[in-house]
PDB file of N, CA and C in Angstrom:
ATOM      1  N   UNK A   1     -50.679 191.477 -95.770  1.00  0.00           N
ATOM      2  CA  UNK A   1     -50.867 192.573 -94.852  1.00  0.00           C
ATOM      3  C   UNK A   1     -50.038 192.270 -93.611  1.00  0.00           C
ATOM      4  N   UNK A   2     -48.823 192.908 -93.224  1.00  0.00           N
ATOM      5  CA  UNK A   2     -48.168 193.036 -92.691  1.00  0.00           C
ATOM      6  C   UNK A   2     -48.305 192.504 -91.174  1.00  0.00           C
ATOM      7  N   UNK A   3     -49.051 193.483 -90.735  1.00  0.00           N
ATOM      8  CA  UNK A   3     -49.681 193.808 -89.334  1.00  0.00           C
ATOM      9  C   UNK A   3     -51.016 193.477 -88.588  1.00  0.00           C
ATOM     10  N   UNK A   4     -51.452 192.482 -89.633  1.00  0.00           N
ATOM     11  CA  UNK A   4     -52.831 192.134 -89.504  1.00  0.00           C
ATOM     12  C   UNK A   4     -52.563 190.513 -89.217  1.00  0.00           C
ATOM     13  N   UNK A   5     -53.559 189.686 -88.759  1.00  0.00           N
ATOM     14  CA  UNK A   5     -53.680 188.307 -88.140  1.00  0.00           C
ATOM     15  C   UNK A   5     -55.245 188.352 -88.913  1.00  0.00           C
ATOM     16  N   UNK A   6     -55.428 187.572 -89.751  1.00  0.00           N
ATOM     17  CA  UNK A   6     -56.556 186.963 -90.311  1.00  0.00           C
ATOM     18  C   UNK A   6     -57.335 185.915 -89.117  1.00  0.00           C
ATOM     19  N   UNK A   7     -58.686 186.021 -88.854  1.00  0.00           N
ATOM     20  CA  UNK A   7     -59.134 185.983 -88.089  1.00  0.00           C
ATOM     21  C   UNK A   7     -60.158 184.687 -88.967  1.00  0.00           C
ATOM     22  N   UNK A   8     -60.319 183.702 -89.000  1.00  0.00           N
ATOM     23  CA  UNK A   8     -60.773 182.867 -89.731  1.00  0.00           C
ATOM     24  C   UNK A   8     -62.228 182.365 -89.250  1.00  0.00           C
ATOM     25  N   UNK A   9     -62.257 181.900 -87.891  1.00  0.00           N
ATOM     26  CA  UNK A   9     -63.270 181.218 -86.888  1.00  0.00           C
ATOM     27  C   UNK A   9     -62.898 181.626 -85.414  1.00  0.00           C
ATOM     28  N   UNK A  10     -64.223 181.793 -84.856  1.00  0.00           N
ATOM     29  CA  UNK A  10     -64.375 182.109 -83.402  1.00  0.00           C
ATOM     30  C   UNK A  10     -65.529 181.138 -83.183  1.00  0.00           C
ATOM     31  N   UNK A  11     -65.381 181.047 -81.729  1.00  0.00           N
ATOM     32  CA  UNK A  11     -66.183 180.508 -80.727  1.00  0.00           C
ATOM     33  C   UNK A  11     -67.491 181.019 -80.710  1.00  0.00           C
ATOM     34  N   UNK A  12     -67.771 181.940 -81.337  1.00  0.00           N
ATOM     35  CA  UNK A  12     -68.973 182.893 -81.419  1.00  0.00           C
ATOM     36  C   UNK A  12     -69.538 182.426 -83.340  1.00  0.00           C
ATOM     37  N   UNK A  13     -68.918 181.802 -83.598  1.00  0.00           N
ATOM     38  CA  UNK A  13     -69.176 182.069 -84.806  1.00  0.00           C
ATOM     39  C   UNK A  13     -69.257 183.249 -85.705  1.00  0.00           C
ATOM     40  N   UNK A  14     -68.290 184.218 -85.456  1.00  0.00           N
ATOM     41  CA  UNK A  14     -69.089 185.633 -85.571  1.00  0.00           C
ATOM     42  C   UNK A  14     -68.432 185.989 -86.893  1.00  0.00           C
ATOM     43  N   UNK A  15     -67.285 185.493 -87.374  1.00  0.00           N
ATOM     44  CA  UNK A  15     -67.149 185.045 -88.566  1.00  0.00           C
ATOM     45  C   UNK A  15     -67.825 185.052 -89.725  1.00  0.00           C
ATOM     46  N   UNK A  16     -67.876 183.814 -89.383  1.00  0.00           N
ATOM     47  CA  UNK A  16     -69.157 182.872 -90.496  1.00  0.00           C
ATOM     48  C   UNK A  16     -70.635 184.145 -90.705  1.00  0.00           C
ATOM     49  N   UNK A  17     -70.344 184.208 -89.659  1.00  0.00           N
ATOM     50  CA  UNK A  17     -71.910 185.052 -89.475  1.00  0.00           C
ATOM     51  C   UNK A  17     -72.078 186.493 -90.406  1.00  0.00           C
ATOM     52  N   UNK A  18     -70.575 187.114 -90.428  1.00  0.00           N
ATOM     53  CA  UNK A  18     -70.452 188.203 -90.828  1.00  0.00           C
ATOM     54  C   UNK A  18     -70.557 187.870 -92.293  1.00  0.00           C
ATOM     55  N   UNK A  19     -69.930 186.714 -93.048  1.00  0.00           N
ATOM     56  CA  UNK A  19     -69.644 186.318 -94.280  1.00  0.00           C
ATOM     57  C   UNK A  19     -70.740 185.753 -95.061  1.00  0.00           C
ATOM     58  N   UNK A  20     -72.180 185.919 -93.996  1.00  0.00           N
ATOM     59  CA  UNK A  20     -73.528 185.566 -94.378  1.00  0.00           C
ATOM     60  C   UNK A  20     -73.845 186.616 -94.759  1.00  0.00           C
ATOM     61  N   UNK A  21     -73.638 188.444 -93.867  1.00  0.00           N
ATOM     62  CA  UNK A  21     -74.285 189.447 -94.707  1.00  0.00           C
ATOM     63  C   UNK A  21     -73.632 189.669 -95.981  1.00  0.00           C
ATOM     64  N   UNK A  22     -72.262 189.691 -95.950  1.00  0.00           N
ATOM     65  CA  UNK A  22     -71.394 189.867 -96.956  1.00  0.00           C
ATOM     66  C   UNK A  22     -70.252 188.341 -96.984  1.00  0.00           C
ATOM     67  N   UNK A  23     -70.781 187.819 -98.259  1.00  0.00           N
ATOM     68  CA  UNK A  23     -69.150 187.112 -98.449  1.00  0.00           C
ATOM     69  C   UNK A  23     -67.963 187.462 -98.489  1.00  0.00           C
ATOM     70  N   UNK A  24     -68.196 188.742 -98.834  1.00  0.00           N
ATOM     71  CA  UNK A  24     -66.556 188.969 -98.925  1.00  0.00           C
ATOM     72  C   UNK A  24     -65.878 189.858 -97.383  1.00  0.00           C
ATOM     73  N   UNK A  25     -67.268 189.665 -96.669  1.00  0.00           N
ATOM     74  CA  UNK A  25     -66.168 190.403 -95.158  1.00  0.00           C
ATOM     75  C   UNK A  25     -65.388 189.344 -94.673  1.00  0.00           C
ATOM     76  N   UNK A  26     -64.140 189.955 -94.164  1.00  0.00           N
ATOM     77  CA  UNK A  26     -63.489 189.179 -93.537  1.00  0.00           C
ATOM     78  C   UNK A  26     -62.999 189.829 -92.320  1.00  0.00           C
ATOM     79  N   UNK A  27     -62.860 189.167 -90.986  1.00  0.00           N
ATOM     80  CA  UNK A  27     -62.611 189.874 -89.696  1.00  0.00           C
ATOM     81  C   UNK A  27     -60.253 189.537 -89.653  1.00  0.00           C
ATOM     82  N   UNK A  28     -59.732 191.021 -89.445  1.00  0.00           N
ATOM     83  CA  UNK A  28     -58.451 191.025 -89.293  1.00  0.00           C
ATOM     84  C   UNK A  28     -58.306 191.609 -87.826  1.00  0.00           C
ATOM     85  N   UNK A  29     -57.176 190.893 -87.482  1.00  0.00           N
ATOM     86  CA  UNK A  29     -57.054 191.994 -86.196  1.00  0.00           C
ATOM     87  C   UNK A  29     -55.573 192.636 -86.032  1.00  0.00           C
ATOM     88  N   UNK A  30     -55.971 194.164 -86.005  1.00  0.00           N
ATOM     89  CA  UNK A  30     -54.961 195.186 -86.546  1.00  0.00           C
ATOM     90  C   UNK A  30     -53.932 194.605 -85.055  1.00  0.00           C
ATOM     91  N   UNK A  31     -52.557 194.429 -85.564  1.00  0.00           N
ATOM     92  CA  UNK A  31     -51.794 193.869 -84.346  1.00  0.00           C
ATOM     93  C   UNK A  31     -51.263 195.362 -83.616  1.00  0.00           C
ATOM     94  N   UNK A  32     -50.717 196.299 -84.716  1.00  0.00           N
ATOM     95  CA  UNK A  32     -50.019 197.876 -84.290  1.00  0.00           C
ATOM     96  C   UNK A  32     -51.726 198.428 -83.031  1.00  0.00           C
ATOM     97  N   UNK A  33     -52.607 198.320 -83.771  1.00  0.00           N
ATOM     98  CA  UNK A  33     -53.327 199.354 -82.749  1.00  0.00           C
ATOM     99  C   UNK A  33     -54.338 198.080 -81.454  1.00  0.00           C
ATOM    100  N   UNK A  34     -53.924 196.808 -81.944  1.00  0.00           N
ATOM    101  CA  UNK A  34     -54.832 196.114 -81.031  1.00  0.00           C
ATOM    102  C   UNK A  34     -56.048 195.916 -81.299  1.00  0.00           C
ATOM    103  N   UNK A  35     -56.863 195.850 -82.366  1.00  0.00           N
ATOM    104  CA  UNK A  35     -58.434 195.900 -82.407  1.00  0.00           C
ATOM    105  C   UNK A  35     -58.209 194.973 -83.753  1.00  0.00           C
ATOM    106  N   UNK A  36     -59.759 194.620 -83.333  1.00  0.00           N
ATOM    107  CA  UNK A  36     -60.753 194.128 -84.641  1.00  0.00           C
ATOM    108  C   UNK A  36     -61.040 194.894 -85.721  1.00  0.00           C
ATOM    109  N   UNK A  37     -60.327 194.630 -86.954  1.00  0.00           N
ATOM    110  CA  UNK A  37     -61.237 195.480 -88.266  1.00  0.00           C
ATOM    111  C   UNK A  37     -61.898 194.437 -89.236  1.00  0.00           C
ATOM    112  N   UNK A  38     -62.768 194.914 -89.988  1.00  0.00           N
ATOM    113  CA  UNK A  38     -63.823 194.003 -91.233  1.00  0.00           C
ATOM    114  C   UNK A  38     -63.159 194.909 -92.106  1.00  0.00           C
ATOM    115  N   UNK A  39     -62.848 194.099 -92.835  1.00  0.00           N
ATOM    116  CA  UNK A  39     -62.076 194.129 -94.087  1.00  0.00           C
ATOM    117  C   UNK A  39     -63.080 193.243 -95.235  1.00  0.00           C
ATOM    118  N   UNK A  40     -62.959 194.130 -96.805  1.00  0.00           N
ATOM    119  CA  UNK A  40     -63.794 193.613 -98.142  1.00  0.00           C
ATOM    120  C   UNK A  40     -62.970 193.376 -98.500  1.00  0.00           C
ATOM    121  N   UNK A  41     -62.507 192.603 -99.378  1.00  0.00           N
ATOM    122  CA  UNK A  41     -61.432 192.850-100.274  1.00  0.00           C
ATOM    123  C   UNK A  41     -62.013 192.811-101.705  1.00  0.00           C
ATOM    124  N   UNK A  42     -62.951 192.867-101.836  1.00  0.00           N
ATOM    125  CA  UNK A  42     -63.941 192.913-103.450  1.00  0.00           C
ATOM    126  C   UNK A  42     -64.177 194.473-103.811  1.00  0.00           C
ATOM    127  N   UNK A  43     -63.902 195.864-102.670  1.00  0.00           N
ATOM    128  CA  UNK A  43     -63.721 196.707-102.656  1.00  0.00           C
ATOM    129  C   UNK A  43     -62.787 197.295-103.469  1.00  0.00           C
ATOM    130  N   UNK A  44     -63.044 198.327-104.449  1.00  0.00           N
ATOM    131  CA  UNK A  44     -62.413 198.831-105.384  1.00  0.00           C
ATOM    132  C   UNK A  44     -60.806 199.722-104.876  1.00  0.00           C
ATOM    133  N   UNK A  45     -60.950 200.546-104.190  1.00  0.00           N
ATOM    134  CA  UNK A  45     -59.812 201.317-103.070  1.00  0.00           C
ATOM    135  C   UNK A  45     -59.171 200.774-102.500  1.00  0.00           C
ATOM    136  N   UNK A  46     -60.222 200.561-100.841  1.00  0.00           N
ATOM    137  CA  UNK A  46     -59.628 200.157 -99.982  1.00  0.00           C
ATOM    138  C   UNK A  46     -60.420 199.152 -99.095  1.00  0.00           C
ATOM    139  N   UNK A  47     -59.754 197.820 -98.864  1.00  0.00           N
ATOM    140  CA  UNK A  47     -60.571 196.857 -98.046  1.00  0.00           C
ATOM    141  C   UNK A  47     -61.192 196.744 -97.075  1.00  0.00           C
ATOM    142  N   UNK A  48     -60.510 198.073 -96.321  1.00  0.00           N
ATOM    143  CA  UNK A  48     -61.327 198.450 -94.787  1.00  0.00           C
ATOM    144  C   UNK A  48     -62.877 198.998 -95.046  1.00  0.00           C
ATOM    145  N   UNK A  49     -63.472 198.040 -94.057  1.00  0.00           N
ATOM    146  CA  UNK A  49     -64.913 198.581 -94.005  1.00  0.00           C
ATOM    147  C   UNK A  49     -64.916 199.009 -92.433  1.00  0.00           C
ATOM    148  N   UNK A  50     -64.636 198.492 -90.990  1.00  0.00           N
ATOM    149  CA  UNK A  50     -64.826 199.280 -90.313  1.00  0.00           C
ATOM    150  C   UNK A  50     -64.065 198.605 -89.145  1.00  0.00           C
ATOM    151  N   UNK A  51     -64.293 199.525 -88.609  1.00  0.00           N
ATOM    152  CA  UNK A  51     -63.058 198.895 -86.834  1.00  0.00           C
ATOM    153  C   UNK A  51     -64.152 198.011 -85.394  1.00  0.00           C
ATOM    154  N   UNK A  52     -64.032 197.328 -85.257  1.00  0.00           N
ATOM    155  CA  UNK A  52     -65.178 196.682 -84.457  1.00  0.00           C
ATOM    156  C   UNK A  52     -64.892 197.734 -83.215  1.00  0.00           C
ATOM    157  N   UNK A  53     -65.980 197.981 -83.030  1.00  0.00           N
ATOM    158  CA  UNK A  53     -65.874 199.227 -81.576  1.00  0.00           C
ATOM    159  C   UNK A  53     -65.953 198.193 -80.157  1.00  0.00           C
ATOM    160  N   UNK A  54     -66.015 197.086 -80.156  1.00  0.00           N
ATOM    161  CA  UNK A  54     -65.797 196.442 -78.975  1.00  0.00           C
ATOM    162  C   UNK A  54     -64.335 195.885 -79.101  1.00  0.00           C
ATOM    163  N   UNK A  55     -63.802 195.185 -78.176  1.00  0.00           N
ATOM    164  CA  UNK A  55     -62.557 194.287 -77.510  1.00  0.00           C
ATOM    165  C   UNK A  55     -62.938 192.791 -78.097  1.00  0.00           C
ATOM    166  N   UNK A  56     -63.804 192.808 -78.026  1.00  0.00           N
ATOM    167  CA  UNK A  56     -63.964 190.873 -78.894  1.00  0.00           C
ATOM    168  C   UNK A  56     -65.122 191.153 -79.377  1.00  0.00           C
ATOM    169  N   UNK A  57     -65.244 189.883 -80.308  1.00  0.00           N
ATOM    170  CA  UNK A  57     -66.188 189.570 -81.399  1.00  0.00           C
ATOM    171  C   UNK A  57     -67.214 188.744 -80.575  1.00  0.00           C
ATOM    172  N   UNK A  58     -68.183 189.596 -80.852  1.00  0.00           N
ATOM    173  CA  UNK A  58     -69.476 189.131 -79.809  1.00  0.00           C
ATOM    174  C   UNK A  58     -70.964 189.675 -80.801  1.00  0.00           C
ATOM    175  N   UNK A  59     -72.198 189.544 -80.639  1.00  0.00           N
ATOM    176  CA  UNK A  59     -73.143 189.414 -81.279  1.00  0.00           C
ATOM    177  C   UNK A  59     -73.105 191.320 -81.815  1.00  0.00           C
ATOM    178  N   UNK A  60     -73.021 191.414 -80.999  1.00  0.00           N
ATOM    179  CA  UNK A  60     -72.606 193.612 -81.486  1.00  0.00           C
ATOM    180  C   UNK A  60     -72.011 193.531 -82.384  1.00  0.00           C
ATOM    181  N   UNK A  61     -71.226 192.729 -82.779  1.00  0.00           N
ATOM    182  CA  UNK A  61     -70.443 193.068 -83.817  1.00  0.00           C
ATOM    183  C   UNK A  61     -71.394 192.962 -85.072  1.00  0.00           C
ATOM    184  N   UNK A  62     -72.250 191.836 -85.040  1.00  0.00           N
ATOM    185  CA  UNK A  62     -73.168 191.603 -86.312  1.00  0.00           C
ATOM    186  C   UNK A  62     -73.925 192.215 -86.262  1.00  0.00           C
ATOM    187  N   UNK A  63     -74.316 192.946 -85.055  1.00  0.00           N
ATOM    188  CA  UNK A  63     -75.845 193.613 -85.350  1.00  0.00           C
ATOM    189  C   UNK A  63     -74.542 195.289 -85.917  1.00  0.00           C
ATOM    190  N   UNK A  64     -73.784 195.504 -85.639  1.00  0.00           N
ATOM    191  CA  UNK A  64     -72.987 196.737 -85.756  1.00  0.00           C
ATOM    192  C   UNK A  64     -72.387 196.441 -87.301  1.00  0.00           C
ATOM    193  N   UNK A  65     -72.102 195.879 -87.607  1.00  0.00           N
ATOM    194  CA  UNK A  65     -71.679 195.142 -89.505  1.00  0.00           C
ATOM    195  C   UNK A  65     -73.568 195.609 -90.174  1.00  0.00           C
ATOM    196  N   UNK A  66     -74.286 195.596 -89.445  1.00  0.00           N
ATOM    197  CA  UNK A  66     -75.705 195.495 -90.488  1.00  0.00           C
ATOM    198  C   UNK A  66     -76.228 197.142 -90.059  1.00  0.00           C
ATOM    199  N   UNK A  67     -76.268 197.368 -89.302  1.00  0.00           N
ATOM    200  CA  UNK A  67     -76.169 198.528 -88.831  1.00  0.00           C
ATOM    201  C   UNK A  67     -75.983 199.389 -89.772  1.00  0.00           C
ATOM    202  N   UNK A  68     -74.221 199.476 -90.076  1.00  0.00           N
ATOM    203  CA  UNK A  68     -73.069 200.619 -90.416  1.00  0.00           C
ATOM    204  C   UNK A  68     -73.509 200.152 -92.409  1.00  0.00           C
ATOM    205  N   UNK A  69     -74.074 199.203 -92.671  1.00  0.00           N
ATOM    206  CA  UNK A  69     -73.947 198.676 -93.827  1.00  0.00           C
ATOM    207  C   UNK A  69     -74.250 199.518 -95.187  1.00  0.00           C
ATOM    208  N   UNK A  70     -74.163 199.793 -96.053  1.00  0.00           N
ATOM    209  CA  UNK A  70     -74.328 201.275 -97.072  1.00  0.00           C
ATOM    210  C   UNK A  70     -76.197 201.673 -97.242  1.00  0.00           C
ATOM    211  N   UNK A  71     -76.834 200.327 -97.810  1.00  0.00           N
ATOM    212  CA  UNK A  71     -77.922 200.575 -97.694  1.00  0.00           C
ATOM    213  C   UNK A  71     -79.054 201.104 -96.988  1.00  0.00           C
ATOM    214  N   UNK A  72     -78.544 201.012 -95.399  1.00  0.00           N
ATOM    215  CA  UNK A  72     -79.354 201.745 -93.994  1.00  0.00           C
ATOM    216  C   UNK A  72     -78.106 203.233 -93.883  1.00  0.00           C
ATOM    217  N   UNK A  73     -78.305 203.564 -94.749  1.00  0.00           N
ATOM    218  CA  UNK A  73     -77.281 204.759 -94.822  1.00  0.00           C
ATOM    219  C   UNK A  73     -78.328 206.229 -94.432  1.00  0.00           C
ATOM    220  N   UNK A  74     -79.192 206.102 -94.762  1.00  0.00           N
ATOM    221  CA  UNK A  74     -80.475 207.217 -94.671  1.00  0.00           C
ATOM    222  C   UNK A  74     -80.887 207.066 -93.370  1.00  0.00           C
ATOM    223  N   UNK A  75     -81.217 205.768 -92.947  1.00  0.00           N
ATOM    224  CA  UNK A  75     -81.952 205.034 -91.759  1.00  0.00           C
ATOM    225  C   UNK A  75     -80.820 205.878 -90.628  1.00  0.00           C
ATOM    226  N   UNK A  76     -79.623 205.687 -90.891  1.00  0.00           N
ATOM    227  CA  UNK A  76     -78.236 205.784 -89.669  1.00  0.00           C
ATOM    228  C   UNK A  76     -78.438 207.250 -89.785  1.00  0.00           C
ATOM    229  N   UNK A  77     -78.386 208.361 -90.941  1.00  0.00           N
ATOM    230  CA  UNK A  77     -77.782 209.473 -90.222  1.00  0.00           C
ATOM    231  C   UNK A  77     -79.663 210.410 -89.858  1.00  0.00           C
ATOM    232  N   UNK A  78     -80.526 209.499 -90.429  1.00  0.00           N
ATOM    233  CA  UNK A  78     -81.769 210.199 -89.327  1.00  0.00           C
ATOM    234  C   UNK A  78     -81.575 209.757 -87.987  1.00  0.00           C
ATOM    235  N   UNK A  79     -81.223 208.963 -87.770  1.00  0.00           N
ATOM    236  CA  UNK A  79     -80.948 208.229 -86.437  1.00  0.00           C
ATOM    237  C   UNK A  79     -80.148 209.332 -85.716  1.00  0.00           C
ATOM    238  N   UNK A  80     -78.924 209.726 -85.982  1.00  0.00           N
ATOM    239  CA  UNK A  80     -77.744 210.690 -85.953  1.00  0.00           C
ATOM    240  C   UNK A  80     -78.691 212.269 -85.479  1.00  0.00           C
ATOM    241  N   UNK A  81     -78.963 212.642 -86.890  1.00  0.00           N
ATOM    242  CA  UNK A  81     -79.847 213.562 -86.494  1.00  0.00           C
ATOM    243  C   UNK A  81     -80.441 213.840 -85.567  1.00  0.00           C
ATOM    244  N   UNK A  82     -81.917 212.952 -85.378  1.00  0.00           N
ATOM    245  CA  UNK A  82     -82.598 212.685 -84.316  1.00  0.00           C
ATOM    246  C   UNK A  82     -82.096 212.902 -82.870  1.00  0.00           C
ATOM    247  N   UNK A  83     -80.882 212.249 -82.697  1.00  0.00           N
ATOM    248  CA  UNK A  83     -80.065 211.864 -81.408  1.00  0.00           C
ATOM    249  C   UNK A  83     -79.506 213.740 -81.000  1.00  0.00           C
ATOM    250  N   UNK A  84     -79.012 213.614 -82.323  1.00  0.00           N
ATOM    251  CA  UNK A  84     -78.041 215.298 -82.171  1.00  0.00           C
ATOM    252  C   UNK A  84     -79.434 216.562 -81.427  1.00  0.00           C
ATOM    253  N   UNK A  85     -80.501 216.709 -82.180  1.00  0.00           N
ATOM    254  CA  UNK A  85     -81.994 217.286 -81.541  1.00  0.00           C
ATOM    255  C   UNK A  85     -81.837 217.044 -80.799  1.00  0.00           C
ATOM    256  N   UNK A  86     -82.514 215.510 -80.097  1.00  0.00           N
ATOM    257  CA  UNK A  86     -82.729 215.551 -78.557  1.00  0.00           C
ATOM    258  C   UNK A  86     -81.699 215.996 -77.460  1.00  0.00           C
ATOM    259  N   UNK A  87     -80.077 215.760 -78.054  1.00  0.00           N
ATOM    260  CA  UNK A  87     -79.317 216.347 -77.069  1.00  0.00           C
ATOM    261  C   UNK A  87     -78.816 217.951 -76.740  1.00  0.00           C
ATOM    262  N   UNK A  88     -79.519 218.544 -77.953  1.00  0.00           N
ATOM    263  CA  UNK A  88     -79.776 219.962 -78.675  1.00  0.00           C
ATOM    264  C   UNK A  88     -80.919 220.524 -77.317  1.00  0.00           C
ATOM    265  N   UNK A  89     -82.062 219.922 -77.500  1.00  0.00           N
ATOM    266  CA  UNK A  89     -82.974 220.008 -77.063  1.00  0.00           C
ATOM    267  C   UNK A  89     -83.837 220.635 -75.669  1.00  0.00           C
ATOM    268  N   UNK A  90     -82.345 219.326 -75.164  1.00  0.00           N
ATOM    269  CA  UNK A  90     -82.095 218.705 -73.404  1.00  0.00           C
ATOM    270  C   UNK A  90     -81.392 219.755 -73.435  1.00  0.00           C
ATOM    271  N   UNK A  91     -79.951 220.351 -74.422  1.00  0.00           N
ATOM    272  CA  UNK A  91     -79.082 221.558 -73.698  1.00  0.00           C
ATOM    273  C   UNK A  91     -80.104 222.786 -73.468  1.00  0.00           C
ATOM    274  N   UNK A  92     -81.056 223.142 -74.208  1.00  0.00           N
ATOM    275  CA  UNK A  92     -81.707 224.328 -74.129  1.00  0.00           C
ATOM    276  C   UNK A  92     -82.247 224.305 -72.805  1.00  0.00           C
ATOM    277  N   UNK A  93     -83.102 223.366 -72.456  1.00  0.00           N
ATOM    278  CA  UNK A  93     -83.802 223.358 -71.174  1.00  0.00           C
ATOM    279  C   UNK A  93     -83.276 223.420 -70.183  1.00  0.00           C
ATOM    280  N   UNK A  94     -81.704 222.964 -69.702  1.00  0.00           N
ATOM    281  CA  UNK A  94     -81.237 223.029 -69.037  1.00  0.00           C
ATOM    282  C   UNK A  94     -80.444 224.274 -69.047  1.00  0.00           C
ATOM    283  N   UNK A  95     -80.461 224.729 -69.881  1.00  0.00           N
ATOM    284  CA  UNK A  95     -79.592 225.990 -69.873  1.00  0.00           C
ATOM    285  C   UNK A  95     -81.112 227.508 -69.255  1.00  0.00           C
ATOM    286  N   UNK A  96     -82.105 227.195 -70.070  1.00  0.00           N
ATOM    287  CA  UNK A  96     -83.855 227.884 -69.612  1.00  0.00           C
ATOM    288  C   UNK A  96     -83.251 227.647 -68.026  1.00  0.00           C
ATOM    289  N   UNK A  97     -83.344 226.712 -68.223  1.00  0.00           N
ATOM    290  CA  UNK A  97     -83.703 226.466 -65.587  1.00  0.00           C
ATOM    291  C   UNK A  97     -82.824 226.801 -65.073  1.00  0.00           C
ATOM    292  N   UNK A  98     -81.486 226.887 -65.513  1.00  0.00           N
ATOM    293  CA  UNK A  98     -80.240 227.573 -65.002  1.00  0.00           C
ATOM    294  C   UNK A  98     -80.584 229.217 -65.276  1.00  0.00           C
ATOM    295  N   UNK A  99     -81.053 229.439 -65.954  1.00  0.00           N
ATOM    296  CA  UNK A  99     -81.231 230.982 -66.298  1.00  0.00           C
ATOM    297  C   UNK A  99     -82.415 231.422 -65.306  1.00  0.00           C
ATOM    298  N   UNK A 100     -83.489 230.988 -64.686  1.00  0.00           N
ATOM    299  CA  UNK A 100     -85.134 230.768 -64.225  1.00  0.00           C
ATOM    300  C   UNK A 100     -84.105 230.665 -63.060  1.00  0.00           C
ATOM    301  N   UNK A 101     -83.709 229.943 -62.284  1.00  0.00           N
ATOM    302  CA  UNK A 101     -82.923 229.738 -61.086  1.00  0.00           C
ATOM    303  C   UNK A 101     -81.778 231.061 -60.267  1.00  0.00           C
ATOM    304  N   UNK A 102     -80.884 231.660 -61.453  1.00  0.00           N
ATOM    305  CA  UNK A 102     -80.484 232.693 -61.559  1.00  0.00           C
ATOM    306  C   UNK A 102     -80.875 234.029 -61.088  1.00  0.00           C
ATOM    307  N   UNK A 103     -82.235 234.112 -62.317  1.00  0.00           N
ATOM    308  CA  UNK A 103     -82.901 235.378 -61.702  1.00  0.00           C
ATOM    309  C   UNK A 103     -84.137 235.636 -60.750  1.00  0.00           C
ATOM    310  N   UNK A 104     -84.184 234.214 -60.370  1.00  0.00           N
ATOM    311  CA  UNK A 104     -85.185 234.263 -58.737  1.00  0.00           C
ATOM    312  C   UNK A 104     -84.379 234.666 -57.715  1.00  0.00           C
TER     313      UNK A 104
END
């Protein structure tokens, strides 16, 4: 892989750590866009599993690898859901008191 720097061991261990949920993750860091990706390579397609949403490899990253993982797949998009409502929710009311404010 061309553009990628295999990422072997950190100071964080975060590595090792990742290769405990899955053996076969491995942390690359994309050199063209600058970031962290987890890469499978036991993956049938394609090896990319996901882009670390932080700047360094820090404990987020493992709780964000277990997180995003296929099995809490139900768990994540009620989560999603849930989130999308309450901000659904919050727009109505605020849009009610802007309207209540209006016609006083």
């Amino acid at each position: 892989m061309k553009n990628y720097l295999e990422i072997e061991e950190d100071v964080y261990f975060i590595c090792s750590r990742l290769r405990e949920i899955d053996k076969s993750y491995r942390v690359l860091y994309n050199l063209a866009r600058q970031c962290y990706e987890v890469h499978s390579f036991e993956q049938s397609k394609s090896s990319y599993c996901f882009t670390v949403p932080y700047s360094q490899l820090d404990e987020r990253t493992v709780l964000f690898a277990l997180k995003t993982r296929s099995e809490n797949r139900d768990k994540l998009i009620a989560e999603i859901e849930k989130n999308n409502q309450d901000i659904y929710d919050r727009q109505i009311k605020t849009q009610v008191e802007m309207l209540r404010e209006a016609l006083c």
